[in-house]
N, C-alpha and C. Protein backbone atom coordinates (compact mmCIF):
# COMPACT_ATOMS: atom_id res chain seq x y z
N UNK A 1 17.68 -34.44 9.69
CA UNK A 1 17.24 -33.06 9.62
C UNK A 1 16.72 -32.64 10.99
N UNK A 2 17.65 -31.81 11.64
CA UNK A 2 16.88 -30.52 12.64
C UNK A 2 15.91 -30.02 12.66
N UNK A 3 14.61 -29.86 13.39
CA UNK A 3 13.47 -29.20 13.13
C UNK A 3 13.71 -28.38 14.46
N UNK A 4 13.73 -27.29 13.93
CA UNK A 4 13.77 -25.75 14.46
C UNK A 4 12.36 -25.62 15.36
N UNK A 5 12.30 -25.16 16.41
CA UNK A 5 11.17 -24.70 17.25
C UNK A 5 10.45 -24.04 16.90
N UNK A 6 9.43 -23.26 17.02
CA UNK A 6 8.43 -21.94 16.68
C UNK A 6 8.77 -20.62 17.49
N UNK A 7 9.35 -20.94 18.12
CA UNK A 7 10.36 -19.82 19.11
C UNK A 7 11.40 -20.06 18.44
N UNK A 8 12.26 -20.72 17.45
CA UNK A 8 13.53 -20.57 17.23
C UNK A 8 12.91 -19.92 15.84
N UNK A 9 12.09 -20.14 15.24
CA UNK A 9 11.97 -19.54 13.92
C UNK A 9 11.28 -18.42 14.13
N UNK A 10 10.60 -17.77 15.38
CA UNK A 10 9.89 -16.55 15.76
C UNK A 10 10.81 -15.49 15.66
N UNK A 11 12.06 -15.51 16.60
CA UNK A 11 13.35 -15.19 16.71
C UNK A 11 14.24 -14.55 15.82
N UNK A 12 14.15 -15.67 15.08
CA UNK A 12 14.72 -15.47 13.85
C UNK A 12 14.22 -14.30 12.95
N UNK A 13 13.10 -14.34 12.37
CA UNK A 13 12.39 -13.20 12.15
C UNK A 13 12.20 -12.33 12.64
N UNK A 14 12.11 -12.00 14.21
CA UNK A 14 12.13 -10.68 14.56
C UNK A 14 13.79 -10.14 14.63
N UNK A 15 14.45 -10.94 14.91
CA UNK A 15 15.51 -10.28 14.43
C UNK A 15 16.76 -10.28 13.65
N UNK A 16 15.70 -10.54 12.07
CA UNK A 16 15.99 -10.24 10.75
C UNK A 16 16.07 -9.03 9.96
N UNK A 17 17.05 -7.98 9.97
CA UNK A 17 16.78 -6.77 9.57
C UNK A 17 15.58 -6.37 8.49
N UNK A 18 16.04 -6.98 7.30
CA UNK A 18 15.73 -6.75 6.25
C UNK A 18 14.04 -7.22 6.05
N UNK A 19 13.78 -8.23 6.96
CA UNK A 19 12.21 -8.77 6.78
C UNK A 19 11.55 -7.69 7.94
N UNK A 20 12.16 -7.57 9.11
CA UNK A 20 11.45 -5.91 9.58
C UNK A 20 11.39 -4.69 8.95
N UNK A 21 11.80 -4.17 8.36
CA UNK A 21 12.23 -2.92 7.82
C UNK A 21 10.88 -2.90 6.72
N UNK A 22 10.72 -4.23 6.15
CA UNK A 22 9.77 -4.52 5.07
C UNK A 22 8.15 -4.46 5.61
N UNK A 23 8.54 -5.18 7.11
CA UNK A 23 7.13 -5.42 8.16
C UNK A 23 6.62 -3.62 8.34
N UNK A 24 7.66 -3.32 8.57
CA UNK A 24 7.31 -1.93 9.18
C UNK A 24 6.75 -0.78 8.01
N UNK A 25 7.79 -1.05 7.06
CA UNK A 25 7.60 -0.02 5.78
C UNK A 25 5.81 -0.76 5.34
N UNK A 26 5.53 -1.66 5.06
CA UNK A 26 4.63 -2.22 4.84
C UNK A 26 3.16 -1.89 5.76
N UNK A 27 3.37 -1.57 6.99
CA UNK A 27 2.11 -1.42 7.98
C UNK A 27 2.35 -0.13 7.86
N UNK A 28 3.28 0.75 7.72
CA UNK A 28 3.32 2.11 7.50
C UNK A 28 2.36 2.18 5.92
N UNK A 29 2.68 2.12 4.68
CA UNK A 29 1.98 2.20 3.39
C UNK A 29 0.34 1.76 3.94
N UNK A 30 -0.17 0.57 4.36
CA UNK A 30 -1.35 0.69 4.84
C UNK A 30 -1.83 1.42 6.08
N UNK A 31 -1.22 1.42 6.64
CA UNK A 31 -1.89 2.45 7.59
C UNK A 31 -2.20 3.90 7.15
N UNK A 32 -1.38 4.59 5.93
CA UNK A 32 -1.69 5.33 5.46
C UNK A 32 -2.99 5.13 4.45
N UNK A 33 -3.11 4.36 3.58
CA UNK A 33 -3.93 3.81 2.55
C UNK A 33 -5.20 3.79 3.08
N UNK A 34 -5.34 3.03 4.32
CA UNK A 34 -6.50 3.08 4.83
C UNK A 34 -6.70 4.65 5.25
N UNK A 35 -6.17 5.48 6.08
CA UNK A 35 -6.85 6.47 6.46
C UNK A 35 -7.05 7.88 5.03
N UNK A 36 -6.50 7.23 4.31
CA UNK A 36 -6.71 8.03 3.29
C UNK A 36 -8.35 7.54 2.37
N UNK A 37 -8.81 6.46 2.27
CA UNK A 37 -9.31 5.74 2.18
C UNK A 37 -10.77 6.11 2.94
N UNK A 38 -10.54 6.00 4.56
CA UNK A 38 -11.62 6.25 4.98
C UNK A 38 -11.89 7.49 5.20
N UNK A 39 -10.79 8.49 4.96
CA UNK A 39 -11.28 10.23 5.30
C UNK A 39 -11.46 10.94 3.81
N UNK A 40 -10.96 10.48 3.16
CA UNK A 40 -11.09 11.30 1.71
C UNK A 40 -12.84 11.42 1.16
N UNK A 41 -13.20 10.36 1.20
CA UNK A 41 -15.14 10.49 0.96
C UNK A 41 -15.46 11.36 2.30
N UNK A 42 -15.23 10.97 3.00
CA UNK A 42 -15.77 11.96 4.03
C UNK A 42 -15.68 13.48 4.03
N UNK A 43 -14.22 13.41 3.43
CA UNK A 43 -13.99 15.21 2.62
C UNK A 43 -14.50 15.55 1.77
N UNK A 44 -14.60 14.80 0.56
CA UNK A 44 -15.30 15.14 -0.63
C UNK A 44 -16.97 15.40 -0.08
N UNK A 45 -17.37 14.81 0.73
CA UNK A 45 -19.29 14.98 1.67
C UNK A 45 -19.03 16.14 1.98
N UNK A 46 -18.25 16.72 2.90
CA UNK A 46 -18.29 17.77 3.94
C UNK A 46 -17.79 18.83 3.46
N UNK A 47 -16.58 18.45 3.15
CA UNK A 47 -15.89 20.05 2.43
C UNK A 47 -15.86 20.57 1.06
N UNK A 48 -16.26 19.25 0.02
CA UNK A 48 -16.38 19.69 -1.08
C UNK A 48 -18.15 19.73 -1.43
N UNK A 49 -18.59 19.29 -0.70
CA UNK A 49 -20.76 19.48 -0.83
C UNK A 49 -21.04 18.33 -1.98
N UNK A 50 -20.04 17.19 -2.36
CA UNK A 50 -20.31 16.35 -3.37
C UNK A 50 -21.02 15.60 -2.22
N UNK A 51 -22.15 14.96 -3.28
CA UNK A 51 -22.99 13.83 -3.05
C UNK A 51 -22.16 12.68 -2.68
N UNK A 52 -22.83 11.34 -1.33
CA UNK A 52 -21.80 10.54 -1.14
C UNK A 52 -21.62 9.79 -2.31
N UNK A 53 -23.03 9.36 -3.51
CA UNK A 53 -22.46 8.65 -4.06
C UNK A 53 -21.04 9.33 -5.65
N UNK A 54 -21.31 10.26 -5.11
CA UNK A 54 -20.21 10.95 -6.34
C UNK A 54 -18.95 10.80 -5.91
N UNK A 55 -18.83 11.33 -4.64
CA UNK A 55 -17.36 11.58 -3.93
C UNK A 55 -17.07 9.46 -3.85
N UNK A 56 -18.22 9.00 -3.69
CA UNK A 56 -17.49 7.17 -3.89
C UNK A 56 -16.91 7.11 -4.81
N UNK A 57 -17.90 7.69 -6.58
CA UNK A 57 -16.70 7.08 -7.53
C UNK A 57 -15.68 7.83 -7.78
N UNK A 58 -15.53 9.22 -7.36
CA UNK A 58 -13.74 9.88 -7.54
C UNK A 58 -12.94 9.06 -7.00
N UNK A 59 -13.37 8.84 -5.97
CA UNK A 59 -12.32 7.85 -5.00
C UNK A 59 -11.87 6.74 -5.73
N UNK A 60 -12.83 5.94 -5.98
CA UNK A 60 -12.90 5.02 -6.72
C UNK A 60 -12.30 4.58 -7.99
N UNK A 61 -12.50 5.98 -8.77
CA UNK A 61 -11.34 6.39 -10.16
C UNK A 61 -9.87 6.45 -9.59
N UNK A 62 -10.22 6.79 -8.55
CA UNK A 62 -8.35 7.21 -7.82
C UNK A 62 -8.16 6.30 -7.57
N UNK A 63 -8.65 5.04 -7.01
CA UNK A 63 -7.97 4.07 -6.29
C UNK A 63 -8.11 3.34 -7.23
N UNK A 64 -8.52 2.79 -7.98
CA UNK A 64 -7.94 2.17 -9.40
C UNK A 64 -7.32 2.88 -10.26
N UNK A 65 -6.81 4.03 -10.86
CA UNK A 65 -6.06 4.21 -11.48
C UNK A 65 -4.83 4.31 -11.49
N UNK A 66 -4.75 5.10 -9.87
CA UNK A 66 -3.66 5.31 -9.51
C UNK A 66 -2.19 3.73 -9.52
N UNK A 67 -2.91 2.82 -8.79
CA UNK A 67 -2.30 1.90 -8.91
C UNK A 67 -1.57 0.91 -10.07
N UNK A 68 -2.61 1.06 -11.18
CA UNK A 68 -2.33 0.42 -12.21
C UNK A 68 -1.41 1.32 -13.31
N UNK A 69 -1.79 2.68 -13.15
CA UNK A 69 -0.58 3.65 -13.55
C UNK A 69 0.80 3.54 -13.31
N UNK A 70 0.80 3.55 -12.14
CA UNK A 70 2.04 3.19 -11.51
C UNK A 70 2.82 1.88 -11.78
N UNK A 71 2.46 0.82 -12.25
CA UNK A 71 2.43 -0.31 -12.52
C UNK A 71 3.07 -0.15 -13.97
N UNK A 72 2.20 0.48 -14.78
CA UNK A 72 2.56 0.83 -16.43
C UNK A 72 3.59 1.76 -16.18
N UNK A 73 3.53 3.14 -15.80
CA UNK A 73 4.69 3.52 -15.93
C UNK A 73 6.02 2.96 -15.44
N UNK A 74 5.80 2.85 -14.05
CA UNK A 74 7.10 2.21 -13.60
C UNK A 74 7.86 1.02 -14.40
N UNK A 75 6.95 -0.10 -15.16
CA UNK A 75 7.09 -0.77 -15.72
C UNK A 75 8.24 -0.08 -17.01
N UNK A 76 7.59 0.84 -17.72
CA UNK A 76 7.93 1.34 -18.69
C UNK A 76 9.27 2.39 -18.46
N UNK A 77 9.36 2.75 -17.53
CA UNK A 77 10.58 3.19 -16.91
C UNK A 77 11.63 2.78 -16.44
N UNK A 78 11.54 1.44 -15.75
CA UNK A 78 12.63 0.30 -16.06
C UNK A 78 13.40 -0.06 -16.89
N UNK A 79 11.81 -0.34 -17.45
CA UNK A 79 12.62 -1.29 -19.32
C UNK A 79 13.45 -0.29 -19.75
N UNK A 80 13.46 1.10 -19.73
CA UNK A 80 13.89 2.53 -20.64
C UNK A 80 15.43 2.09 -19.78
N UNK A 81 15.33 1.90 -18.65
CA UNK A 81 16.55 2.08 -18.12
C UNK A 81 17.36 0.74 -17.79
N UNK A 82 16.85 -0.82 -19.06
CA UNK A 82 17.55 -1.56 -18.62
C UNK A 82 16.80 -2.61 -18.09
N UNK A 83 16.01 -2.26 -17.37
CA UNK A 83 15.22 -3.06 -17.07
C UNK A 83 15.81 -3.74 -15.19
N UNK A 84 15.44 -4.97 -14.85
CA UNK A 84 15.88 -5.54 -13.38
C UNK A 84 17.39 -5.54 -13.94
């Protein structure tokens, strides 16, 4: 057995279409997440006059629901169509 370098397997991955495209789409979704994340309480303080700890738990309702919604429906929208 060949053992591949850390430069031969670096390589490899950077120029792997399909595992960049994923790198990129991926730091794109958080980079959004976070700034949504850290400016949204700050909106709800300033522009909507909510208290910080109020504007924490909207956020808070949003960022757990949203996700696990998505999860159930999508789930449930699959299966409707068949499924994987």
């Amino acid at each position: 057995m060949v053992k591949e370098s850390t430069a031969g397997k670096l390589r490899y991955l950077l120029t792997n279409f399909e595992f960049m495209s994923i790198l990129f789409i991926l730091t794109g979704l958080y980079y959004i997440t976070t700034g949504i994340q850290f400016w949204m309480t700050d909106y709800w303080v300033h522009a909507m006059s909510e208290s910080k700890g109020m504007a924490t738990i909207y956020f808070s309702v949003a960022a757990i629901t949203g996700p696990v919604s998505g999860v159930v429906l999508g789930g449930i929208m699959f299966a409707k169509i068949g499924g994987f």
